[in-house]
N, C-alpha and C. Protein backbone atom coordinates (compact mmCIF):
# COMPACT_ATOMS: atom_id res chain seq x y z
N UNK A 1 0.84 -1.18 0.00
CA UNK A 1 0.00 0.00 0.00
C UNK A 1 0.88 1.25 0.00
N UNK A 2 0.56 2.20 -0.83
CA UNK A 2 1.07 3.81 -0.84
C UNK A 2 0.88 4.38 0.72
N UNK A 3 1.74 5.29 0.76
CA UNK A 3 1.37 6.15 2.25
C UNK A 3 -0.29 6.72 1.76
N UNK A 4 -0.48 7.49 0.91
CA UNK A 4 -1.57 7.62 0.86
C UNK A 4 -2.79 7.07 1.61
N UNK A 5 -3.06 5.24 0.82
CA UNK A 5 -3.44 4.66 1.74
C UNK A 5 -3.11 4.62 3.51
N UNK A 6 -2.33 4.56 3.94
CA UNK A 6 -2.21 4.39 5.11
C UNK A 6 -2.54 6.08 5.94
N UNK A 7 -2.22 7.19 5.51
CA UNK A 7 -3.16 7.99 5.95
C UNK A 7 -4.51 8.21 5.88
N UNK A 8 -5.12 7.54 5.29
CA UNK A 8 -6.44 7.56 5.10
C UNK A 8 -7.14 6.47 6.25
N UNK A 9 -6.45 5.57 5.82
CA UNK A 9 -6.91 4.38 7.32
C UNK A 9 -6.27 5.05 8.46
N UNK A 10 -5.22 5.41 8.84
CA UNK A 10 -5.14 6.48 9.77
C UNK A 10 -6.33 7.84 10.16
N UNK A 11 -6.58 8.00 9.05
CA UNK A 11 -7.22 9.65 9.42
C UNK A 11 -8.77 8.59 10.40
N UNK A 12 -9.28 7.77 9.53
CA UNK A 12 -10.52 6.92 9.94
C UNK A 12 -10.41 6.14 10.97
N UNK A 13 -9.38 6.05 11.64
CA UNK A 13 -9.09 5.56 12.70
C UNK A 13 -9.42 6.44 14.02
N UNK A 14 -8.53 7.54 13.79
CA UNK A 14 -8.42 8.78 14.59
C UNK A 14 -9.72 9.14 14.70
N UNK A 15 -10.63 9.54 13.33
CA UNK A 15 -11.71 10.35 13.67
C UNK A 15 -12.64 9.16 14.20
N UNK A 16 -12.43 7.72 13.76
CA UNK A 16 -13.30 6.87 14.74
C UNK A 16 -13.42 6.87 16.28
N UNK A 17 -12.09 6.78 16.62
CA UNK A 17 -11.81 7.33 18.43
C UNK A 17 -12.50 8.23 18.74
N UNK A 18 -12.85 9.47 17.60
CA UNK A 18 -13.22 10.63 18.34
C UNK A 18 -14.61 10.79 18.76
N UNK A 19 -15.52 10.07 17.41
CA UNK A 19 -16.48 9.90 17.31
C UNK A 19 -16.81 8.92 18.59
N UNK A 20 -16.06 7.71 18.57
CA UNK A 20 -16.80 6.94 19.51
C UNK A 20 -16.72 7.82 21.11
N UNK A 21 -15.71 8.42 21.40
CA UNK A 21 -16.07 9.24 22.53
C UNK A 21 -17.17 10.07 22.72
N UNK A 22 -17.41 10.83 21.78
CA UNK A 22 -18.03 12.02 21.72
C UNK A 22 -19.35 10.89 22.25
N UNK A 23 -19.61 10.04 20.78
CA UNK A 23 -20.84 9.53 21.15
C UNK A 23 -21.02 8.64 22.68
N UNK A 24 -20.02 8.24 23.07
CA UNK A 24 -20.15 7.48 24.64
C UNK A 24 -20.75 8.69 25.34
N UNK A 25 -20.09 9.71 25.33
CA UNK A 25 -20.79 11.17 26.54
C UNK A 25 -22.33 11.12 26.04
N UNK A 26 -22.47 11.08 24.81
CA UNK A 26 -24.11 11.27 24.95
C UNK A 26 -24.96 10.56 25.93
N UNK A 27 -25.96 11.10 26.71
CA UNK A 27 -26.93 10.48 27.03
C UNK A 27 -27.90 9.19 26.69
N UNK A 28 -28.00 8.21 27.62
CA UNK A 28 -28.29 6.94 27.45
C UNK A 28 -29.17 6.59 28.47
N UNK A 29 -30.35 5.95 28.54
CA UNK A 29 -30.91 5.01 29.62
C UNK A 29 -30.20 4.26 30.22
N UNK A 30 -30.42 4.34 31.17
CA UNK A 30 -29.66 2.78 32.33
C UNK A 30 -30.57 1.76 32.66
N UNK A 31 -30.31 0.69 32.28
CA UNK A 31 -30.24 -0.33 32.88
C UNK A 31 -29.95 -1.91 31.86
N UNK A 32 -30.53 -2.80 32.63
CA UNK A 32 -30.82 -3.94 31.28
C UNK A 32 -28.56 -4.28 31.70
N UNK A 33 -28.78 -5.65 30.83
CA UNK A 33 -27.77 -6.56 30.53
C UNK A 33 -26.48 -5.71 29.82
N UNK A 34 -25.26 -6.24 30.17
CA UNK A 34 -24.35 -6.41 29.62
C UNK A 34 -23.80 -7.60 28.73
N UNK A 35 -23.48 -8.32 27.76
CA UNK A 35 -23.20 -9.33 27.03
C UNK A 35 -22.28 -9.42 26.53
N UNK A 36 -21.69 -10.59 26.44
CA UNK A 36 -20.61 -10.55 25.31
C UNK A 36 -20.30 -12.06 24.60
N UNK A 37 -20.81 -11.96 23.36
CA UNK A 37 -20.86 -13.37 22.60
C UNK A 37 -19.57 -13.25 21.28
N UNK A 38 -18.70 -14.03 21.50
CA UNK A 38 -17.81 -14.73 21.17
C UNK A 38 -17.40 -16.08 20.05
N UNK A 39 -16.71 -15.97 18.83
CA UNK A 39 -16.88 -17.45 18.30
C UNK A 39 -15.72 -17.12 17.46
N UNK A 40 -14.49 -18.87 17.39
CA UNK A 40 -13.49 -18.79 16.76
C UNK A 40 -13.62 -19.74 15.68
N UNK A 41 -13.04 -19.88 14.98
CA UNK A 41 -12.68 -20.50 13.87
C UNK A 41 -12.33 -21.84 14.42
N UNK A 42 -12.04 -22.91 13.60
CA UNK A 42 -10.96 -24.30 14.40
C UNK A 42 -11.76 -25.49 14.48
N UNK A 43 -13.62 -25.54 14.53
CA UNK A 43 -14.33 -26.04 14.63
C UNK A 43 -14.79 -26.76 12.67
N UNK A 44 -15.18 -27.59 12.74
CA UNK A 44 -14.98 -28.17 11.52
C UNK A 44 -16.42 -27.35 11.17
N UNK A 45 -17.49 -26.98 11.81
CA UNK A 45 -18.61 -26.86 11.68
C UNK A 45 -18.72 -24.92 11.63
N UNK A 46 -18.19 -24.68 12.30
CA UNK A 46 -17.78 -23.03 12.77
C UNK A 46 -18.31 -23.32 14.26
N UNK A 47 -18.92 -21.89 14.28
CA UNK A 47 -19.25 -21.81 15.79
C UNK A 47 -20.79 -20.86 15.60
N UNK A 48 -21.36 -20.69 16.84
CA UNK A 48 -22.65 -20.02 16.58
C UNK A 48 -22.99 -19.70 18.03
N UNK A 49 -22.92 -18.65 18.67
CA UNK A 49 -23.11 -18.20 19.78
C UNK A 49 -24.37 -17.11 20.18
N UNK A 50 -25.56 -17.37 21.04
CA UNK A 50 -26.39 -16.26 20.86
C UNK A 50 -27.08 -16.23 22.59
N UNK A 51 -26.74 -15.06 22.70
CA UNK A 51 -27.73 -14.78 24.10
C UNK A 51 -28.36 -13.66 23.91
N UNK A 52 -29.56 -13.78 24.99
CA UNK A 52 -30.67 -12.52 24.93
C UNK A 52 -31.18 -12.67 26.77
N UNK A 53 -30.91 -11.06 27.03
CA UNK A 53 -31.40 -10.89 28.28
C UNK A 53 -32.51 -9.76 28.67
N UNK A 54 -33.89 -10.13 28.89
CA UNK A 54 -34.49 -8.76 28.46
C UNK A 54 -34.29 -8.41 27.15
N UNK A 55 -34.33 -7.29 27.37
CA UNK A 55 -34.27 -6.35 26.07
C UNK A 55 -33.27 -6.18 25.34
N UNK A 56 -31.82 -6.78 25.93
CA UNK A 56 -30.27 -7.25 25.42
C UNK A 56 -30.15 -8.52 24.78
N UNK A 57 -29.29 -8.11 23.22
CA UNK A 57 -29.13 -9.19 22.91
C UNK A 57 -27.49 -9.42 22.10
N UNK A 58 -26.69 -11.03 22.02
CA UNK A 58 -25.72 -10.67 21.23
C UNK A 58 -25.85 -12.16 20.21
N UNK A 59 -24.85 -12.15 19.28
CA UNK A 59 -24.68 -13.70 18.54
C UNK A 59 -23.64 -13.15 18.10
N UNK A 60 -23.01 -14.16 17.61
CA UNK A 60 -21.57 -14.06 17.22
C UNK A 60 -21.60 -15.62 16.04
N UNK A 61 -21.03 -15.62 14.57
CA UNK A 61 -21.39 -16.68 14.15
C UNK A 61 -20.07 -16.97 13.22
N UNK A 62 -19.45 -18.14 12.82
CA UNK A 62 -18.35 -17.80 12.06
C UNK A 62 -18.29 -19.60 11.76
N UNK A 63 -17.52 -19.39 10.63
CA UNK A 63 -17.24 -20.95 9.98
C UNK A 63 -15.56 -20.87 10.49
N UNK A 64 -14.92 -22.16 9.71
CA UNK A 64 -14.32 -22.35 10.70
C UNK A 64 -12.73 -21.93 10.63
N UNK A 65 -12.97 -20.76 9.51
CA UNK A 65 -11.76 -20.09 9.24
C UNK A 65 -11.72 -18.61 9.59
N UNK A 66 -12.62 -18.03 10.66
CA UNK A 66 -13.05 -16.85 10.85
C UNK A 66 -13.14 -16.49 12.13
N UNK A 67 -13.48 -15.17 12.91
CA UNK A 67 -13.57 -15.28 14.41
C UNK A 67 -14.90 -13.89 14.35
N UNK A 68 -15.33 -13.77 15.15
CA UNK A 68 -16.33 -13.03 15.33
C UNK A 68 -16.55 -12.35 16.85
N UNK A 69 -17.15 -11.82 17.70
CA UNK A 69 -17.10 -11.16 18.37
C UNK A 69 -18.50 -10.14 18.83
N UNK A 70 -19.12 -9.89 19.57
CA UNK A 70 -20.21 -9.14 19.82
C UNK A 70 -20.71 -8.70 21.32
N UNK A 71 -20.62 -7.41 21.29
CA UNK A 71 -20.46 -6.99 22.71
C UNK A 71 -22.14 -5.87 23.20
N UNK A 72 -22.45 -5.82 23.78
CA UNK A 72 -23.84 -5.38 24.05
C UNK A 72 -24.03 -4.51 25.44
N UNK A 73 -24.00 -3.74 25.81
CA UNK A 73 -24.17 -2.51 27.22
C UNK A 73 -26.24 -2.19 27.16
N UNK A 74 -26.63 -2.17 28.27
CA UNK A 74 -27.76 -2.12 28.66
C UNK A 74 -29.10 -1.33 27.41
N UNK A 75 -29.31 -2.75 26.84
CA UNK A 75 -30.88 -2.85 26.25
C UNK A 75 -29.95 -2.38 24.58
N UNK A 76 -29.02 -2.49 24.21
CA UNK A 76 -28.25 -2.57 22.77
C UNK A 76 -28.43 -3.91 22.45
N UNK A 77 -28.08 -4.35 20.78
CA UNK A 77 -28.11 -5.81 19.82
C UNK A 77 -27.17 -5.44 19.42
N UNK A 78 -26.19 -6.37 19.69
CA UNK A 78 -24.90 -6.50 18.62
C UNK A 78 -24.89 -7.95 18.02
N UNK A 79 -24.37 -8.02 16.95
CA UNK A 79 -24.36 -9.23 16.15
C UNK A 79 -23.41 -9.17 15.54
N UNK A 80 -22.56 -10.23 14.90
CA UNK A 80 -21.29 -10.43 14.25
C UNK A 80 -20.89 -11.41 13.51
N UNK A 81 -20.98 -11.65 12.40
CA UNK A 81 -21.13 -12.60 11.16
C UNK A 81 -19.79 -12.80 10.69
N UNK A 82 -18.66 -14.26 10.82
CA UNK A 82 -17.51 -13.93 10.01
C UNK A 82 -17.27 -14.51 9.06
N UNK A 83 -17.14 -15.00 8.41
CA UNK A 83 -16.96 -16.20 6.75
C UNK A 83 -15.71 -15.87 6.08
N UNK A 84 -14.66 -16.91 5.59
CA UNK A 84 -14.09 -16.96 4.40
C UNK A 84 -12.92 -15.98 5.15
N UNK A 85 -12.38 -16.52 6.29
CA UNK A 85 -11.10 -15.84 6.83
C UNK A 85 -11.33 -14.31 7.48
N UNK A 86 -12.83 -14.31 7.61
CA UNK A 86 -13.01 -12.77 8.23
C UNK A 86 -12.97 -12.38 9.53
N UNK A 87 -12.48 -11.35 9.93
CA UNK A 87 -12.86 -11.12 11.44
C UNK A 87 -14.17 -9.39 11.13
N UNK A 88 -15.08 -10.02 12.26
CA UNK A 88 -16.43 -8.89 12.05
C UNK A 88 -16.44 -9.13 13.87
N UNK A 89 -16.98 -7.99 14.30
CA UNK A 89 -17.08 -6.96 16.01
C UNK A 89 -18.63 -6.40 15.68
N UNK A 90 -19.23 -6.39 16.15
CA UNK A 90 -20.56 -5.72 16.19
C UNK A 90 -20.85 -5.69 17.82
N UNK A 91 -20.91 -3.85 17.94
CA UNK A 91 -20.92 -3.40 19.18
C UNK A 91 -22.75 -2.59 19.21
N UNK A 92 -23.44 -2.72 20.61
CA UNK A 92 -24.71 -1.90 20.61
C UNK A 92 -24.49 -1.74 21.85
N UNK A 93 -24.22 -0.40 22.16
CA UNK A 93 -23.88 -0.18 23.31
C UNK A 93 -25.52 0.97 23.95
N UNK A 94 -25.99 0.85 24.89
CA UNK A 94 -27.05 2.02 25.20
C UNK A 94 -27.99 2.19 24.40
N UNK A 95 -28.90 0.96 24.07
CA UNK A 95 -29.44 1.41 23.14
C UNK A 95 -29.72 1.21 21.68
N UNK A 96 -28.13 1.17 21.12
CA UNK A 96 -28.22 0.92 19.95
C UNK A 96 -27.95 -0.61 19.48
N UNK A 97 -28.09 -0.60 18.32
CA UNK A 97 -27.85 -1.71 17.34
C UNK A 97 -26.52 -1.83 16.03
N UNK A 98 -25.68 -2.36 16.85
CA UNK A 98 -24.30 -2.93 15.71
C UNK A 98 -24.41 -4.30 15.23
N UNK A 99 -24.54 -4.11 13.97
CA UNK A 99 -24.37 -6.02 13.55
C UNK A 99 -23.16 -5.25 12.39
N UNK A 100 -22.27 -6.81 12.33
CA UNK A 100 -21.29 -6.62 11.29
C UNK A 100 -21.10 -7.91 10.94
N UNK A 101 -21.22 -8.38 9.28
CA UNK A 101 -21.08 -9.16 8.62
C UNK A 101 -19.91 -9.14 7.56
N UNK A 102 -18.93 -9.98 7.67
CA UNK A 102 -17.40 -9.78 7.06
C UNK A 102 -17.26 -10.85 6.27
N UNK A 103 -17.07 -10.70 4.93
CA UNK A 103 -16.46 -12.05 4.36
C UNK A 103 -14.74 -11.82 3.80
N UNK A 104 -13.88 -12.52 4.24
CA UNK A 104 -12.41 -11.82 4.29
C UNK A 104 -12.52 -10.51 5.32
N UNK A 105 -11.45 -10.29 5.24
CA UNK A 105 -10.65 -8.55 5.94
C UNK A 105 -11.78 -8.78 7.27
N UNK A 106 -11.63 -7.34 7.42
CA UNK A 106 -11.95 -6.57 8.83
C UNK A 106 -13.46 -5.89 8.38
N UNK A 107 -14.21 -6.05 9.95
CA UNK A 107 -15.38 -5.07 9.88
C UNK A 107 -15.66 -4.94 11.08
N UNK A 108 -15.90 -3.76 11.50
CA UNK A 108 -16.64 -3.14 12.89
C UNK A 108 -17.87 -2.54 12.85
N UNK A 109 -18.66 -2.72 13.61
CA UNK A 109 -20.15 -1.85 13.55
C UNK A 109 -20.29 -1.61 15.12
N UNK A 110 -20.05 -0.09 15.55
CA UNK A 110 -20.42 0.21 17.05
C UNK A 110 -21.71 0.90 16.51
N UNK A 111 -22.58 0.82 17.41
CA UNK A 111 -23.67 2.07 17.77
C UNK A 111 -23.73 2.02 19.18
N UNK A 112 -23.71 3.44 19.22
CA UNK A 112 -24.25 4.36 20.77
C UNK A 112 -25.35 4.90 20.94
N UNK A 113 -25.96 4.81 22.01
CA UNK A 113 -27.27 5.31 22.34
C UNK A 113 -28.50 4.72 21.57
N UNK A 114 -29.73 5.99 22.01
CA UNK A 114 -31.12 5.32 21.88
C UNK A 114 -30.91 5.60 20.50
N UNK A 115 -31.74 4.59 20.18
CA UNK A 115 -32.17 4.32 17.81
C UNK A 115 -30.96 4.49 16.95
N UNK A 116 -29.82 4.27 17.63
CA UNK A 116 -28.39 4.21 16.74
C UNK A 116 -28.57 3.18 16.19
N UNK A 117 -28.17 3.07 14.81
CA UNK A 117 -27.99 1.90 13.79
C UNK A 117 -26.98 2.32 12.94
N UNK A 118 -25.58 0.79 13.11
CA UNK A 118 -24.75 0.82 12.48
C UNK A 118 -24.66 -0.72 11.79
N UNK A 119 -24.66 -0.76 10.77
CA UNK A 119 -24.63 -1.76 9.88
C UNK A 119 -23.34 -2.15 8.83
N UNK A 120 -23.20 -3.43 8.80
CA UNK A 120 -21.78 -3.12 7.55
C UNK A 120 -22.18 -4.55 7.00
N UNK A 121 -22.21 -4.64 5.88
CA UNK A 121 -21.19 -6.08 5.27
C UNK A 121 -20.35 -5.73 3.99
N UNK A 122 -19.34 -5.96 3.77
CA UNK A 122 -18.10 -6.55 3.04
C UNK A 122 -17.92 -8.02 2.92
N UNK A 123 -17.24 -7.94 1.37
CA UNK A 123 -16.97 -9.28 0.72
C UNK A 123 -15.59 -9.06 0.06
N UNK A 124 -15.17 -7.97 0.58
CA UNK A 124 -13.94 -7.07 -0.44
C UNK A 124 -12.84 -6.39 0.03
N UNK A 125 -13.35 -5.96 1.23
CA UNK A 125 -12.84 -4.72 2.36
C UNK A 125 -11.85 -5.06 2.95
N UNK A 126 -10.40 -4.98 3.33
CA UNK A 126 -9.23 -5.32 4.13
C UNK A 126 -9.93 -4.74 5.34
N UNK A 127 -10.39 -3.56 5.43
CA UNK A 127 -10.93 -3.08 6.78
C UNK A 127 -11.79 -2.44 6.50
N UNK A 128 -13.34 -1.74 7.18
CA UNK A 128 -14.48 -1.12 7.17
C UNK A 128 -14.98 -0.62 8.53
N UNK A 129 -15.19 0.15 8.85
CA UNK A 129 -15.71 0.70 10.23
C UNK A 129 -17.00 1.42 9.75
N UNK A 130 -17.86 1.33 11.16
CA UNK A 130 -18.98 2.09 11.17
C UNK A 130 -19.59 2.01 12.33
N UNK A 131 -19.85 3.78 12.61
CA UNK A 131 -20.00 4.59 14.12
C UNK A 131 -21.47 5.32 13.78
N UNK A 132 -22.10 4.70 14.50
CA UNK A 132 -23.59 5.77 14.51
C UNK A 132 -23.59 5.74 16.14
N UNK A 133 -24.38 7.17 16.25
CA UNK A 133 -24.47 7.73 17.76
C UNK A 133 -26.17 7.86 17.87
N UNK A 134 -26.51 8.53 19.22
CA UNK A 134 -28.00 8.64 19.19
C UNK A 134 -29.01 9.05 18.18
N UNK A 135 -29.75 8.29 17.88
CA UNK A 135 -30.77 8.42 16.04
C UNK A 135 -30.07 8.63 14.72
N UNK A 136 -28.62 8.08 14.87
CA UNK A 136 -27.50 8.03 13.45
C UNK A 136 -28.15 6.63 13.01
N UNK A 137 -28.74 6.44 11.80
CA UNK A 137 -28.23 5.24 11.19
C UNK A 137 -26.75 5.81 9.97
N UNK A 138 -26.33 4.57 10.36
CA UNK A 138 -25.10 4.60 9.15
C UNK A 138 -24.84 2.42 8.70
N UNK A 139 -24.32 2.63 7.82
CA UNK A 139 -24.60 1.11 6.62
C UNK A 139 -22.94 1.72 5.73
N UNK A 140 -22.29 0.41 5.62
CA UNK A 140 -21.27 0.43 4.85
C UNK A 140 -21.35 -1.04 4.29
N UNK A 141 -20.83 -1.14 3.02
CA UNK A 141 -21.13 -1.91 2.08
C UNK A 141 -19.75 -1.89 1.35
N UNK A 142 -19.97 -3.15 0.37
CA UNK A 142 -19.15 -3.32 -1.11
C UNK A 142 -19.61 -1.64 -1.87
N UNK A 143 -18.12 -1.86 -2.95
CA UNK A 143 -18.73 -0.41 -3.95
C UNK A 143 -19.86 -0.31 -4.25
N UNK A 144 -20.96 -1.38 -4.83
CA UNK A 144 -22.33 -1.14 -5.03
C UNK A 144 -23.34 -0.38 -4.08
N UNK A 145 -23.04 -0.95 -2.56
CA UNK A 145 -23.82 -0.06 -1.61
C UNK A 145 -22.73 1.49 -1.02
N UNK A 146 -21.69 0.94 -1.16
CA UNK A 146 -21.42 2.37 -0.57
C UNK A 146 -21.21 2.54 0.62
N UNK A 147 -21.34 3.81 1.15
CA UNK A 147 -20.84 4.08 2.41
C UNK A 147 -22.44 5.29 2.75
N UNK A 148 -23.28 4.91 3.71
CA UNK A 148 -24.35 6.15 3.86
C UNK A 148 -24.26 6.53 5.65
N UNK A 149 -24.70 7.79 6.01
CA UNK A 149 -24.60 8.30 7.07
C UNK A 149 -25.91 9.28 6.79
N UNK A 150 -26.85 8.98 8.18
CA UNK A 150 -27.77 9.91 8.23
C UNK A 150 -28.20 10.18 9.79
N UNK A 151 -29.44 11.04 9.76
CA UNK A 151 -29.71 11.08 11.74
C UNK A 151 -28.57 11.80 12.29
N UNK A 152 -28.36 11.26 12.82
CA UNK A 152 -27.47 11.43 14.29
C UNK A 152 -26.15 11.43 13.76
N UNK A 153 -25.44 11.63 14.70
CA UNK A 153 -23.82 11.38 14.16
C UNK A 153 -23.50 10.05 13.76
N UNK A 154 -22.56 9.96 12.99
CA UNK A 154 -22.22 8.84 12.23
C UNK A 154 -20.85 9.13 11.51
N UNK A 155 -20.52 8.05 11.18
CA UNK A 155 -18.81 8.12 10.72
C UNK A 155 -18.98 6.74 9.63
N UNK A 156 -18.48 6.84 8.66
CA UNK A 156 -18.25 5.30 7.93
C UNK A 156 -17.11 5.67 7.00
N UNK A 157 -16.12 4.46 6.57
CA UNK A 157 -15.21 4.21 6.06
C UNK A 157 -15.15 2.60 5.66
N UNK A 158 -14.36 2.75 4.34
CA UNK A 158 -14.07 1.35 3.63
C UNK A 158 -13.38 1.44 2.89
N UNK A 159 -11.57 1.19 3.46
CA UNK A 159 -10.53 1.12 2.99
C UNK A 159 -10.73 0.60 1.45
N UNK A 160 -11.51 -0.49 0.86
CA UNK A 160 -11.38 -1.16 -0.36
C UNK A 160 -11.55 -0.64 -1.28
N UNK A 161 -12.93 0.41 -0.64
CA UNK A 161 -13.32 1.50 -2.15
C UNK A 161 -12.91 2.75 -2.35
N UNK A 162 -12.40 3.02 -0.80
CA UNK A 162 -12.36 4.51 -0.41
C UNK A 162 -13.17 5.26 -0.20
N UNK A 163 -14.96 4.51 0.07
CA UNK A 163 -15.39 5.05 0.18
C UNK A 163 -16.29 5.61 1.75
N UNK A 164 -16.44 7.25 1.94
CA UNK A 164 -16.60 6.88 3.51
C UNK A 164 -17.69 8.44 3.48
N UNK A 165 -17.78 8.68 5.08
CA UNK A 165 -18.83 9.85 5.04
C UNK A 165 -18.80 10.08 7.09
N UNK A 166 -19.15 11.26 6.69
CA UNK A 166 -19.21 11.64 7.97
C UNK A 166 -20.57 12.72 8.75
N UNK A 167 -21.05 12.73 9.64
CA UNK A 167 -22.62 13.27 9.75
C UNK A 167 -22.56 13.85 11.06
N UNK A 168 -22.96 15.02 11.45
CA UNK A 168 -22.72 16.10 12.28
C UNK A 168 -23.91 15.43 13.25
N UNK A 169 -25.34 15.25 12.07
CA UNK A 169 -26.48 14.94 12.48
C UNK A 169 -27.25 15.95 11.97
N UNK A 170 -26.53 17.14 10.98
CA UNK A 170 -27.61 18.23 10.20
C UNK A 170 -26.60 18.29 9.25
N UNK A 171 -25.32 18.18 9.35
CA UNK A 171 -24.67 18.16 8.07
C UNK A 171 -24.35 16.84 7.46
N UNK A 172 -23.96 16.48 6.06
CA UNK A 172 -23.12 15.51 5.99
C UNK A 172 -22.13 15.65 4.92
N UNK A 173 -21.06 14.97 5.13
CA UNK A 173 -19.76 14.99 4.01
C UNK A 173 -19.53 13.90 3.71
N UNK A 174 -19.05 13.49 2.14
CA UNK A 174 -18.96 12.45 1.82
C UNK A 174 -17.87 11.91 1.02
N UNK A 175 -16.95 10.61 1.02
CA UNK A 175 -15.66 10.58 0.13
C UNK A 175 -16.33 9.98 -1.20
N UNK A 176 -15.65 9.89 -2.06
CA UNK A 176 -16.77 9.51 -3.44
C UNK A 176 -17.32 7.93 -3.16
């Protein structure tokens, strides 16, 4: 990869940290489950992991060349799909809803707070992130879907296409 590349996954890194802070300070309901569902590769079959507590829920699912991961903070769905050597994280922290579905490379999906929706799948992507905060949906995809950010704050990036976007929650900016 050119430096180019690598400042760019840099810059999306950085402004991911920032974002995910900003959005942790927002305001959230308390209470409800904490979770964390888990699944590695190694199994001839994969693995398939799913709990639900109340209004909390996680799964974590992966064949048997993949690892997956899914973490959940009071009354959030995270979900995490890995296939074909992928690692996928799907975080719903307060509220929100992260699922991330990876086939190869990297994918993350956090959401924060109440009606956050962060969504991803890749079939292409070395790496993909995606940050929605309170009433952000944001969705990252192959080149066909793209990279979208709306609502609330939101952040998305996808090293493969270059394509990414960023959302104030009244503004938005977008990479092609």
């Amino acid at each position: 990869m050119d430096r180019r590349i690598y400042r760019i996954v840099a810059s999306a890194a950085g402004g991911a940290a920032v974002a995910a802070s900003v959005m942790l300070i927002a305001g959230s309901p308390a209470s409800a489950a904490t979770l964390d569902c888990a699944a590695r590769g190694g199994d001839r079959n994969g693995q398939d992991q799913t709990m639900v507590d109340g209004h909390s829920a996680c799964r974590a699912v992966v064949d048997p060349t993949s690892s997956a991961i899914s973490h959940v903070e009071q009354d959030g769905i995270g979900a995490a799909d890995a296939r074909d050597g992928g690692l996928a994280a799907g975080f719903g922290l307060f509220g929100g809803v992260g699922a991330a579905e990876a086939r190869g490379g990297m994918l993350a999906a956090f959401a924060f707070g109440p009606d956050s929706l962060a969504l991803g799948r890749t079939t292409s992507s070395p790496f993909s992130v995606v940050l929605s905060g309170p009433g952000g949906r944001a969705a990252v995809g192959d080149a066909d879907v793209g990279a979208i950010c709306d609502g609330g704050p939101t952040l998305v990036f996808n090293v493969a296409t270059g394509q990414g976007c960023f959302s104030d929650g009244t503004s938005t900016w977008t990479l092609p």
